[in-house]
N, C-alpha and C. Protein backbone atom coordinates (compact mmCIF):
# COMPACT_ATOMS: atom_id res chain seq x y z
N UNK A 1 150.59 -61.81 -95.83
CA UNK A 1 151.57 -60.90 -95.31
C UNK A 1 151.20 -60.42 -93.92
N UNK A 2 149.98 -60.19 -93.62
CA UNK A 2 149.04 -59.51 -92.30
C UNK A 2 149.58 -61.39 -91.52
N UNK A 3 149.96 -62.03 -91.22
CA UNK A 3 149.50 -63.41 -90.83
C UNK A 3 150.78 -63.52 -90.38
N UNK A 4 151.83 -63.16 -91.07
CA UNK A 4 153.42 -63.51 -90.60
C UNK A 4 153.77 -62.11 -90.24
N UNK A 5 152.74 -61.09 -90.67
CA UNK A 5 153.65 -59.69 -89.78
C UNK A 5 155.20 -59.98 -90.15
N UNK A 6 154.84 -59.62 -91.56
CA UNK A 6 156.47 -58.65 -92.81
C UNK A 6 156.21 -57.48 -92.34
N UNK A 7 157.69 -57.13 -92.29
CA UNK A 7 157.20 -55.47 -92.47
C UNK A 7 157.53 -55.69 -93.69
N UNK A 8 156.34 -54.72 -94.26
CA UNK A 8 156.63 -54.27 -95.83
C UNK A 8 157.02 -52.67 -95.86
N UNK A 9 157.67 -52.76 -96.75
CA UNK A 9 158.04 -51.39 -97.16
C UNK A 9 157.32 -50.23 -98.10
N UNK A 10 156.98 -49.68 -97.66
CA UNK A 10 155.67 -48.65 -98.11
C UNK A 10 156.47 -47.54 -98.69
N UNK A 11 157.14 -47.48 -98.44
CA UNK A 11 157.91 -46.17 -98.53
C UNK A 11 159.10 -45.70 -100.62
N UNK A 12 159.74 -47.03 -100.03
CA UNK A 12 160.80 -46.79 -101.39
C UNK A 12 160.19 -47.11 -102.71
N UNK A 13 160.27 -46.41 -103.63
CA UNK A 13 159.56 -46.70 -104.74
C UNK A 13 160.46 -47.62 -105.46
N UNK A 14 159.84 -47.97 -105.78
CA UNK A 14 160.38 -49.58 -106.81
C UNK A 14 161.27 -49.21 -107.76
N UNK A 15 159.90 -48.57 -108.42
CA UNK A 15 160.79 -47.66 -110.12
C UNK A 15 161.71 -46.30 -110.14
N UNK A 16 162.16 -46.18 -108.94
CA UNK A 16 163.53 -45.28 -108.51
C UNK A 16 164.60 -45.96 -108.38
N UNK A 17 164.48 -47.58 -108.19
CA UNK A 17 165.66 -48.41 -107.94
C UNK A 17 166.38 -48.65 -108.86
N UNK A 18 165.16 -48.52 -110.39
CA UNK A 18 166.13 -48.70 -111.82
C UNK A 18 167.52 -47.63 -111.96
N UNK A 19 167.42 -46.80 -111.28
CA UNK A 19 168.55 -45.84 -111.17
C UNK A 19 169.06 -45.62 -112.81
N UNK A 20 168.39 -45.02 -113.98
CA UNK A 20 168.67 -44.79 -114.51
C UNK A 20 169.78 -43.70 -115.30
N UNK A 21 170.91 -44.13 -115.75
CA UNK A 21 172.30 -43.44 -116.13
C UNK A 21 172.45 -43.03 -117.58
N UNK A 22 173.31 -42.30 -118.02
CA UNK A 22 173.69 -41.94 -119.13
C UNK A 22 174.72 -43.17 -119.70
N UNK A 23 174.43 -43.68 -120.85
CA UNK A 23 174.68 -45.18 -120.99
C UNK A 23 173.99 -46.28 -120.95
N UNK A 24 173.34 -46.30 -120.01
CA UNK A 24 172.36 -47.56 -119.94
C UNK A 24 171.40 -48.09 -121.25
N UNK A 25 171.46 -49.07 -121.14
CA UNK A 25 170.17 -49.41 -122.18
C UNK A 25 169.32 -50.41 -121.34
N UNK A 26 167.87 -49.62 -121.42
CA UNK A 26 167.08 -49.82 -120.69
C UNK A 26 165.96 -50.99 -121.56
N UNK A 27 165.62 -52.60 -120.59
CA UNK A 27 164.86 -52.72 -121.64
C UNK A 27 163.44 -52.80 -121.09
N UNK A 28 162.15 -52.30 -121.50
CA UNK A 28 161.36 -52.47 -120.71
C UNK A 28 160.23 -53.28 -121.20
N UNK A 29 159.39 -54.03 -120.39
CA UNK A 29 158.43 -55.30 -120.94
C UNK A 29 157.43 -54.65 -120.51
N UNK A 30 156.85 -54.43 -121.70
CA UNK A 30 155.18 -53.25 -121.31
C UNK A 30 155.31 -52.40 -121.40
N UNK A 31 154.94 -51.19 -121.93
CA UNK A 31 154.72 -49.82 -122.05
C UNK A 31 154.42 -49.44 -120.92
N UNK A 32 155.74 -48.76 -120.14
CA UNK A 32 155.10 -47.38 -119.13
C UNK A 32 155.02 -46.42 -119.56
N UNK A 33 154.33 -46.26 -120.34
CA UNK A 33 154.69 -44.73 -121.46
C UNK A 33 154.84 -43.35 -120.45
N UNK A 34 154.55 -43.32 -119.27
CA UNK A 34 155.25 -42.32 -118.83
C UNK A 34 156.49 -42.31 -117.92
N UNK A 35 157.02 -43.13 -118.26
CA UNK A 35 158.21 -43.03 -117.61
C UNK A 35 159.74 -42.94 -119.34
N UNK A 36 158.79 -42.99 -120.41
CA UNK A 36 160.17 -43.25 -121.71
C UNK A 36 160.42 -41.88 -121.92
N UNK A 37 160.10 -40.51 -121.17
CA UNK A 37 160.22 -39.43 -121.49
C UNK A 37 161.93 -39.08 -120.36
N UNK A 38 161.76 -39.80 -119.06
CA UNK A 38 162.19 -39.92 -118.26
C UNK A 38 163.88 -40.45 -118.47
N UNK A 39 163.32 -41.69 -119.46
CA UNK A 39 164.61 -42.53 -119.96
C UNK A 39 165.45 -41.91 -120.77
N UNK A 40 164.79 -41.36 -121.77
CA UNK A 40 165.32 -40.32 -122.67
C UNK A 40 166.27 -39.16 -122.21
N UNK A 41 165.73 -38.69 -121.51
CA UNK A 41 165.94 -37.24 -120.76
C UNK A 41 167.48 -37.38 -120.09
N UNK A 42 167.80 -38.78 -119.71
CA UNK A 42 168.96 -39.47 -118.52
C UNK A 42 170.31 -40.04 -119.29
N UNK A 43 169.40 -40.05 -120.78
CA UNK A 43 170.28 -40.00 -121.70
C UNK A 43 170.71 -41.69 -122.10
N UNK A 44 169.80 -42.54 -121.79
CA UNK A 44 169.63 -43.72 -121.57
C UNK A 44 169.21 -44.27 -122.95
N UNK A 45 169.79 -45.24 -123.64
CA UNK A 45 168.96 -45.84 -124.53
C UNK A 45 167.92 -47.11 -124.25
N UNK A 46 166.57 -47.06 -125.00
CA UNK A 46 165.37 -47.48 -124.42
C UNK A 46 165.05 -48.95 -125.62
N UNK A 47 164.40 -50.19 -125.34
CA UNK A 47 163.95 -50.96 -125.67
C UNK A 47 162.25 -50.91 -125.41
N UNK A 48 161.61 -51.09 -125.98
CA UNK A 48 160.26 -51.59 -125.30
C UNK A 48 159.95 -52.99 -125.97
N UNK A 49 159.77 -53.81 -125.11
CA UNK A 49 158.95 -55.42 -125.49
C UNK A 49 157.65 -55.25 -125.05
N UNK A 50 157.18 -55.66 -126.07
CA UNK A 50 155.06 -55.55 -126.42
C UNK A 50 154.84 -57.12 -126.72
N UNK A 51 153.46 -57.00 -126.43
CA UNK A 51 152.87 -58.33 -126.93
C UNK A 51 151.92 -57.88 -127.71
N UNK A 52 151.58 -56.22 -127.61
CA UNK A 52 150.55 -56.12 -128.64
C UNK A 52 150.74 -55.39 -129.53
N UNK A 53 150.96 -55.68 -130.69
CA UNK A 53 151.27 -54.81 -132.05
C UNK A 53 150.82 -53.62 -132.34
N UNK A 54 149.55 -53.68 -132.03
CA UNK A 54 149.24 -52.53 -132.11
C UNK A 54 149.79 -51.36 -131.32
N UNK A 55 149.83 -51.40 -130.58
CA UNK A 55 150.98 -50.38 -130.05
C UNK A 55 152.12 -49.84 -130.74
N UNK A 56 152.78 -50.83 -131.74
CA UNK A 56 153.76 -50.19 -132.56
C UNK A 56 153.60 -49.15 -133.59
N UNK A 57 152.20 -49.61 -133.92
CA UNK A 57 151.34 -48.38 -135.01
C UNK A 57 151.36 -47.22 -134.05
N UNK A 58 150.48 -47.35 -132.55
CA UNK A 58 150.16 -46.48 -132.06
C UNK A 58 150.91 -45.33 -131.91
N UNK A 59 152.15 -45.47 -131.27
CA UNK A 59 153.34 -45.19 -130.93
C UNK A 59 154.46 -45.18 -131.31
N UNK A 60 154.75 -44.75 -132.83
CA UNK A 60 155.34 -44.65 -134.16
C UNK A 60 156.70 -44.36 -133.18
N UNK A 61 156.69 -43.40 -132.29
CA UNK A 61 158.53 -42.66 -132.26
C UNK A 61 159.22 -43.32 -131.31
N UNK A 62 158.36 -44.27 -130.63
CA UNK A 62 159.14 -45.37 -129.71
C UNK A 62 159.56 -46.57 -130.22
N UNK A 63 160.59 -47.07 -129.48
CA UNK A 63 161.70 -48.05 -129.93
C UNK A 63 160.74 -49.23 -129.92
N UNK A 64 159.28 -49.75 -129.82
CA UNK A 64 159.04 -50.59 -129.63
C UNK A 64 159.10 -52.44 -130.38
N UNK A 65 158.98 -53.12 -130.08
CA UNK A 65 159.64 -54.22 -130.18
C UNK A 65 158.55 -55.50 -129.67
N UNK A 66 158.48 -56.66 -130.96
CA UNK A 66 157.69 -57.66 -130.93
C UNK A 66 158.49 -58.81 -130.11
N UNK A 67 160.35 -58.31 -130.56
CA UNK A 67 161.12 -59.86 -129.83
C UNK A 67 162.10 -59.35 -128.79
N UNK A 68 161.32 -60.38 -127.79
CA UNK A 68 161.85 -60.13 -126.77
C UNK A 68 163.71 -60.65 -126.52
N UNK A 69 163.55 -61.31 -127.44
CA UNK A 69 165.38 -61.43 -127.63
C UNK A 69 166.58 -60.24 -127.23
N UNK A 70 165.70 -59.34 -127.68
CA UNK A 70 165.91 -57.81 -127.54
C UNK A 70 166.76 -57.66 -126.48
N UNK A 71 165.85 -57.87 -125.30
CA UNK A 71 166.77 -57.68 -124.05
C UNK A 71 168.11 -58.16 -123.85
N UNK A 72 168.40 -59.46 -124.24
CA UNK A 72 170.11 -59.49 -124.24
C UNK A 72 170.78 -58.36 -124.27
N UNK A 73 170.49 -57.19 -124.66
CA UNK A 73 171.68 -56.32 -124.91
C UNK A 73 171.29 -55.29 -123.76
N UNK A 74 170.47 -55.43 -122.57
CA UNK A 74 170.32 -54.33 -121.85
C UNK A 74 170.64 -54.77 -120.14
N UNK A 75 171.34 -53.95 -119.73
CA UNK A 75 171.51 -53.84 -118.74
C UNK A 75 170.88 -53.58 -117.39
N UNK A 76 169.40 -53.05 -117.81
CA UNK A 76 168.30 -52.82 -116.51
C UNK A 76 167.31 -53.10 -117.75
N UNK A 77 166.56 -53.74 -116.81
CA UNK A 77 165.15 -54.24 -117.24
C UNK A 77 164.16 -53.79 -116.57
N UNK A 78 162.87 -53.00 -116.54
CA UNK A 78 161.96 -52.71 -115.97
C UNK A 78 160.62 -53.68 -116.90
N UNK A 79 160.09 -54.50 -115.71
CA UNK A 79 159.18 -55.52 -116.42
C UNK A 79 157.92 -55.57 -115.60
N UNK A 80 156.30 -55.54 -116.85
CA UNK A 80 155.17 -55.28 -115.96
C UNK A 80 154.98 -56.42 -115.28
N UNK A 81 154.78 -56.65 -114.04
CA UNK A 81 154.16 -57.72 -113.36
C UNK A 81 152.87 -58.76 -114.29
N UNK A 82 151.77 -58.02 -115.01
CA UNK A 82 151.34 -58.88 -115.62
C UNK A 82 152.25 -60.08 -116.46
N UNK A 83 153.35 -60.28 -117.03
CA UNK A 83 154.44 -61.46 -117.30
C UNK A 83 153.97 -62.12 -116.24
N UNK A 84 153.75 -61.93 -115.23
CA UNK A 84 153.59 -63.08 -114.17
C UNK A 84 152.56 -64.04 -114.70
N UNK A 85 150.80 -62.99 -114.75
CA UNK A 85 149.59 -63.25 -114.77
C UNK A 85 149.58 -63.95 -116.37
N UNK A 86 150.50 -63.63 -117.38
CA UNK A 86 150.18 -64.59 -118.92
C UNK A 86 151.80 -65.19 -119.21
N UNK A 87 152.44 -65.55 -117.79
CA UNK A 87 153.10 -66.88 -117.80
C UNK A 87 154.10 -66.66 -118.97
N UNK A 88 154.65 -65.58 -119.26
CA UNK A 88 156.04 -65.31 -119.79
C UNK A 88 156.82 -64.35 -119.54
N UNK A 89 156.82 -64.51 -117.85
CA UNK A 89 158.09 -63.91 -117.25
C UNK A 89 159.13 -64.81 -117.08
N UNK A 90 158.95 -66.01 -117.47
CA UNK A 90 160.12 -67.30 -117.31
C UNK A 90 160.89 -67.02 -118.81
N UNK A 91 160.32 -66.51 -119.84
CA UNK A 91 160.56 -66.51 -121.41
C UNK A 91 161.07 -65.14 -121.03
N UNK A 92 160.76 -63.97 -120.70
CA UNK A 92 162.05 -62.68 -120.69
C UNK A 92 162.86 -62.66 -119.74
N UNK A 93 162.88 -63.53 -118.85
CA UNK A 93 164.17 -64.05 -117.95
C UNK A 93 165.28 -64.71 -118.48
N UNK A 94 164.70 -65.52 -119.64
CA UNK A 94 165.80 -66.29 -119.93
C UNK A 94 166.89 -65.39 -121.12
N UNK A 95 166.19 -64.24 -121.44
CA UNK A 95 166.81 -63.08 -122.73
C UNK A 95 167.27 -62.02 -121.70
N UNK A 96 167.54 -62.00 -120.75
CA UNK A 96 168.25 -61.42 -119.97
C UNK A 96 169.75 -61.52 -119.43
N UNK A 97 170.59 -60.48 -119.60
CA UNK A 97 171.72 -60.78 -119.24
C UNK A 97 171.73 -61.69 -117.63
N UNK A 98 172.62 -62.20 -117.61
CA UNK A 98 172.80 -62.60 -115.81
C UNK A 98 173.29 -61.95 -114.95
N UNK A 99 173.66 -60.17 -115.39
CA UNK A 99 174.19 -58.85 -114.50
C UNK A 99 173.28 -57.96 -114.71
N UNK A 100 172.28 -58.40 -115.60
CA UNK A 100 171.21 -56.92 -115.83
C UNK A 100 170.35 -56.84 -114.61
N UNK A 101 170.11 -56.30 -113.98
CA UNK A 101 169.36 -55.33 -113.11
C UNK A 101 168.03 -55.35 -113.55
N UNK A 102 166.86 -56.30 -112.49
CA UNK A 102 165.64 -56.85 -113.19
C UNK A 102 164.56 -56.33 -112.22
N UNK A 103 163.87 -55.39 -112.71
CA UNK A 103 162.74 -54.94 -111.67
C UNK A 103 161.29 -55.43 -112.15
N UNK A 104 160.35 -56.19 -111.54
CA UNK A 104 159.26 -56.13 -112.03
C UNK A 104 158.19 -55.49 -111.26
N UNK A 105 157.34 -54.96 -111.51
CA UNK A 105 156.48 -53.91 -111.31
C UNK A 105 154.92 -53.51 -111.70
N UNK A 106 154.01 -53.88 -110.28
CA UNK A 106 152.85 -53.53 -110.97
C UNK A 106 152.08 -53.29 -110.10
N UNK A 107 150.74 -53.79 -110.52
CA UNK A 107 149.69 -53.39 -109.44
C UNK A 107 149.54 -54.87 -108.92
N UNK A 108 149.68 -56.15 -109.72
CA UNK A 108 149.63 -56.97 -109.74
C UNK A 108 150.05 -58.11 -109.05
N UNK A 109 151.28 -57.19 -108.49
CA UNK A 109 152.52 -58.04 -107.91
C UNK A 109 151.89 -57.82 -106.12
N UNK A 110 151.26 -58.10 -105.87
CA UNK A 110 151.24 -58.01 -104.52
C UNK A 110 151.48 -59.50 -103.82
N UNK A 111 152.23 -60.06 -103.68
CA UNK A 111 152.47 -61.18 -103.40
C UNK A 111 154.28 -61.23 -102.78
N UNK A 112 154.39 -62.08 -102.14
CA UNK A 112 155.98 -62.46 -101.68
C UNK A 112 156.94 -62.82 -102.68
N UNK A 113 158.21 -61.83 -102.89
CA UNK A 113 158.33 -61.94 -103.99
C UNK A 113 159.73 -63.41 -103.91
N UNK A 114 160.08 -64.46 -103.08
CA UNK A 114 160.75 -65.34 -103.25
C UNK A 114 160.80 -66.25 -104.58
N UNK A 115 159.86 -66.56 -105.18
CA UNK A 115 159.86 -66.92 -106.26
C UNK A 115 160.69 -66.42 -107.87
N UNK A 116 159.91 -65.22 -107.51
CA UNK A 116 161.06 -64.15 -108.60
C UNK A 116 162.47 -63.87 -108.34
N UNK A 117 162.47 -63.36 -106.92
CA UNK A 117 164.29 -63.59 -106.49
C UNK A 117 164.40 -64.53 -107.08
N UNK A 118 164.45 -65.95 -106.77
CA UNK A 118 164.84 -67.02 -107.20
C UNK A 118 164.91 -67.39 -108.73
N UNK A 119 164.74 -66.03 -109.34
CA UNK A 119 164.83 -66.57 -111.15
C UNK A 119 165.68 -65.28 -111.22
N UNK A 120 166.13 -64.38 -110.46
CA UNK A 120 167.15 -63.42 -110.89
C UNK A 120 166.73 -62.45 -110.93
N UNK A 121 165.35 -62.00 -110.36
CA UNK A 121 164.90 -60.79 -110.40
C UNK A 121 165.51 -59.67 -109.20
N UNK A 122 165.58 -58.97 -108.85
CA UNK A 122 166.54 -57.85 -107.98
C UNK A 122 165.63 -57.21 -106.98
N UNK A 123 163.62 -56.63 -108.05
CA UNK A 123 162.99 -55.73 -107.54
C UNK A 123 161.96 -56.11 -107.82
N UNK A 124 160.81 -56.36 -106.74
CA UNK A 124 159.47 -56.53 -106.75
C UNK A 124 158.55 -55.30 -106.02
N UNK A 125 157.62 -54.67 -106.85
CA UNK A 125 157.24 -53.70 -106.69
C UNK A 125 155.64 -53.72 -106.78
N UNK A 126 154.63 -53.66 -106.17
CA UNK A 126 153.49 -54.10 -106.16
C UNK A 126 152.19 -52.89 -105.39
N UNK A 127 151.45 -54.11 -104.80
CA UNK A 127 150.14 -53.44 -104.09
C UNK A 127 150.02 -54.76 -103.19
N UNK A 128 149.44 -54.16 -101.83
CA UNK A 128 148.72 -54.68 -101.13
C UNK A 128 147.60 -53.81 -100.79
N UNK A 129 145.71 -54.67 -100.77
CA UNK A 129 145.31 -54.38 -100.53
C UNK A 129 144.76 -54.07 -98.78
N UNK A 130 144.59 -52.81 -98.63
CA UNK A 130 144.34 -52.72 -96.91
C UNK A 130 143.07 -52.65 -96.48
N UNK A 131 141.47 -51.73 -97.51
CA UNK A 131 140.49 -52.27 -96.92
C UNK A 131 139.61 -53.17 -98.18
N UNK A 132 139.49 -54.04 -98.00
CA UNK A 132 139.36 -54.90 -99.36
C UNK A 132 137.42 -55.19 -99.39
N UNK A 133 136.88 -54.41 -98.49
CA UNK A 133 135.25 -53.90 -98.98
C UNK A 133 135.22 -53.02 -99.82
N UNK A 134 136.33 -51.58 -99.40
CA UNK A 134 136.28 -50.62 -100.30
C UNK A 134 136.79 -50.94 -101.37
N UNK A 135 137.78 -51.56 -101.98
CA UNK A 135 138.56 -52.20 -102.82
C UNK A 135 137.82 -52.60 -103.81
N UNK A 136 136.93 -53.36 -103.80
CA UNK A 136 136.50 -54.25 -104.58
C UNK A 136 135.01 -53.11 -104.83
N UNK A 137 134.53 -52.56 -104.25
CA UNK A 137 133.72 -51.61 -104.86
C UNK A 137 133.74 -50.62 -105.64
N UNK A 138 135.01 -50.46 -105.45
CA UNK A 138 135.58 -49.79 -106.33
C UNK A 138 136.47 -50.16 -107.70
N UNK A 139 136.62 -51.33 -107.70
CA UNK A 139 137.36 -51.64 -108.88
C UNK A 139 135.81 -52.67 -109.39
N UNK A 140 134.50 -52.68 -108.87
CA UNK A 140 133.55 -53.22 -109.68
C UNK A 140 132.82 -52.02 -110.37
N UNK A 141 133.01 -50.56 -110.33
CA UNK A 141 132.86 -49.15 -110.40
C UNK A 141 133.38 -49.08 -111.36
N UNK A 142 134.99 -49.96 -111.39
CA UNK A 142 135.63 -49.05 -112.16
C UNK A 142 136.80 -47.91 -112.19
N UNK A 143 136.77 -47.24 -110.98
CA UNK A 143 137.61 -46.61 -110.10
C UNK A 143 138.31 -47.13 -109.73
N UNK A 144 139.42 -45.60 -109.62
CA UNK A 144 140.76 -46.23 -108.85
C UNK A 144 141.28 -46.57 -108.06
N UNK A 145 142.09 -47.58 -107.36
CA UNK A 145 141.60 -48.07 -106.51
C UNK A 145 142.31 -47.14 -104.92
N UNK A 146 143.53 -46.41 -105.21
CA UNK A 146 143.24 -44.87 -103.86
C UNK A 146 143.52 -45.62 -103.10
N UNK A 147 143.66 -44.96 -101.67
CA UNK A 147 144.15 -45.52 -100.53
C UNK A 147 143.43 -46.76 -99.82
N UNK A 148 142.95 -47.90 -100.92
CA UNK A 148 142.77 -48.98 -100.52
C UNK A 148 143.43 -49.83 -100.67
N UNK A 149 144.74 -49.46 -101.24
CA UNK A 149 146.01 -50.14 -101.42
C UNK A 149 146.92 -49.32 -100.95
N UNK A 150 148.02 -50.38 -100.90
CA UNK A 150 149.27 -49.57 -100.08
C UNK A 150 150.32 -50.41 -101.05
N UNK A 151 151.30 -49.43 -101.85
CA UNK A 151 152.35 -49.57 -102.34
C UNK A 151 153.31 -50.68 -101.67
N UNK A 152 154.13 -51.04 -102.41
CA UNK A 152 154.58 -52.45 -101.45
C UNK A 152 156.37 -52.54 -102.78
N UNK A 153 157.46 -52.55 -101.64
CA UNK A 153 158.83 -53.17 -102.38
C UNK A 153 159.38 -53.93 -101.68
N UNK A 154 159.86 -54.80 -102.35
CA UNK A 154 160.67 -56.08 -102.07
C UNK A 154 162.21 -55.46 -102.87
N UNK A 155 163.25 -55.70 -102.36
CA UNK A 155 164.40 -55.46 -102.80
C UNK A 155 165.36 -56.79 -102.33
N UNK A 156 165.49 -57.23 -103.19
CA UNK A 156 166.72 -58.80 -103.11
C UNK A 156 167.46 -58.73 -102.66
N UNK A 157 168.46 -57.82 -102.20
CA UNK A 157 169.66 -57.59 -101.19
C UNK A 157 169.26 -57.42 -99.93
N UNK A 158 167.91 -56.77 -99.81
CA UNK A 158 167.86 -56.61 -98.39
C UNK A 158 166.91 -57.45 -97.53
N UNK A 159 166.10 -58.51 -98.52
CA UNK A 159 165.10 -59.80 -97.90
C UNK A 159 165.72 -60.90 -97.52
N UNK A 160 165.25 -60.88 -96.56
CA UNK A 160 165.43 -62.45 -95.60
C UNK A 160 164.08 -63.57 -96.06
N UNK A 161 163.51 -63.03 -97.11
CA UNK A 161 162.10 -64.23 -96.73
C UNK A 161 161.08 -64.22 -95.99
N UNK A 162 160.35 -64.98 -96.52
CA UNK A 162 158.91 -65.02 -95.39
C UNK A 162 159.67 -65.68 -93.80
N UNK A 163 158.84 -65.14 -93.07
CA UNK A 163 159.16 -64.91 -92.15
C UNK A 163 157.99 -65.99 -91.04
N UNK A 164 157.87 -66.77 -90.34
CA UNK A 164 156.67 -66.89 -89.59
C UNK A 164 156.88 -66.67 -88.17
C-alpha cells in the first residue's frame, strides 16, 4: 500500500457502514459479542454463524448457529476477516443473498480488498501496520497492538483499485 501511495482511509469505521435498522436481519460470521447488544437495541433481528460449538453452550441467550445456510435470509452480513485466513469466506458468500450488504472485518484484513469486491463483498475493514519493530514486539509480548496499526476501510462504491 506504502509502494503505490493509496490513500487509505483511516477515518470511517467499517462497522458503522452496516447501518443497522429496525427490520433488518443481521447475519453475523463470528462472534462480535460486543456489538449483539447494539443489534438488539436497533431493533434488528440477529443470526450468529460459529465454527465453534462451544460457544453455543457458552452463550446460551444468543441466536447462535452451526449452519451457515442461515444467512440466506439476512440482509446485512457482518463477517470476521479470519473466513479469509481458514478459506470459507467463498462457502458464506455463496449463502448470501445477492442484495445483502456484506462487510468483512478484522484485524486481519489488512490487505487490498479487490479480490473480495469481486465476490460481492461491499466493506473491507482492517489494519495496517505503521511501525512494524514495535508491532511485532508487541504482539510476541502478547500485547495490544496500539498505535502500531492504523485502522484501514475499503468501501466498494467508492474504490477505483490499486492504483500504481
Amino acid at each position: 500500500m506504502k509502494e503505490t501511495n493509496f490513500p487509505l482511509d483511516h477515518v470511517t469505521d467499517s462497522l458503522g457502514l452496516l447501518s443497522v435498522d429496525r427490520g433488518d436481519r443481521i447475519g453475523m460470521v463470528g462472534l462480535f459479542a460486543g456489538l449483539t447488544e447494539t443489534i438488539k437495541k436497533a431493533g434488528a433481528e440477529l443470526i450468529i454463524v460459529e465454527k465453534k460449538e462451544l460457544l453455543i453452550q457458552k452463550f446460551r441467550d444468543l441466536p447462535i448457529t452451526l449452519d451457515v445456510t442461515k444467512l440466506a435470509t439476512c440482509n446485512k452480513i457482518l463477517c470476521t476477516s479470519t473466513t479469509v485466513l481458514n478459506n470459507s469466506l467463498d462457502e458464506v458468500l455463496t449463502h448470501c443473498l445477492p442484495d445483502a450488504f456484506v462487510s468483512v472485518v478484522g484485524p486481519t484484513a489488512g490487505y487490498f480488498p479487490d479480490p473480495l469486491f469481486a465476490r460481492g463483498v461491499d466493506v473491507v475493514g482492517g489494519r495496517v501496520v505503521e511501525n512494524s519493530q514495535e508491532f511485532l514486539q508487541r504482539l510476541a509480548q502478547g500485547k495490544r497492538w496500539g498505535e502500531t496499526t492504523l485502522r484501514t476501510c475499503f468501501q466498494k462504491k467508492a474504490y477505483g483499485g490499486i492504483v500504481n
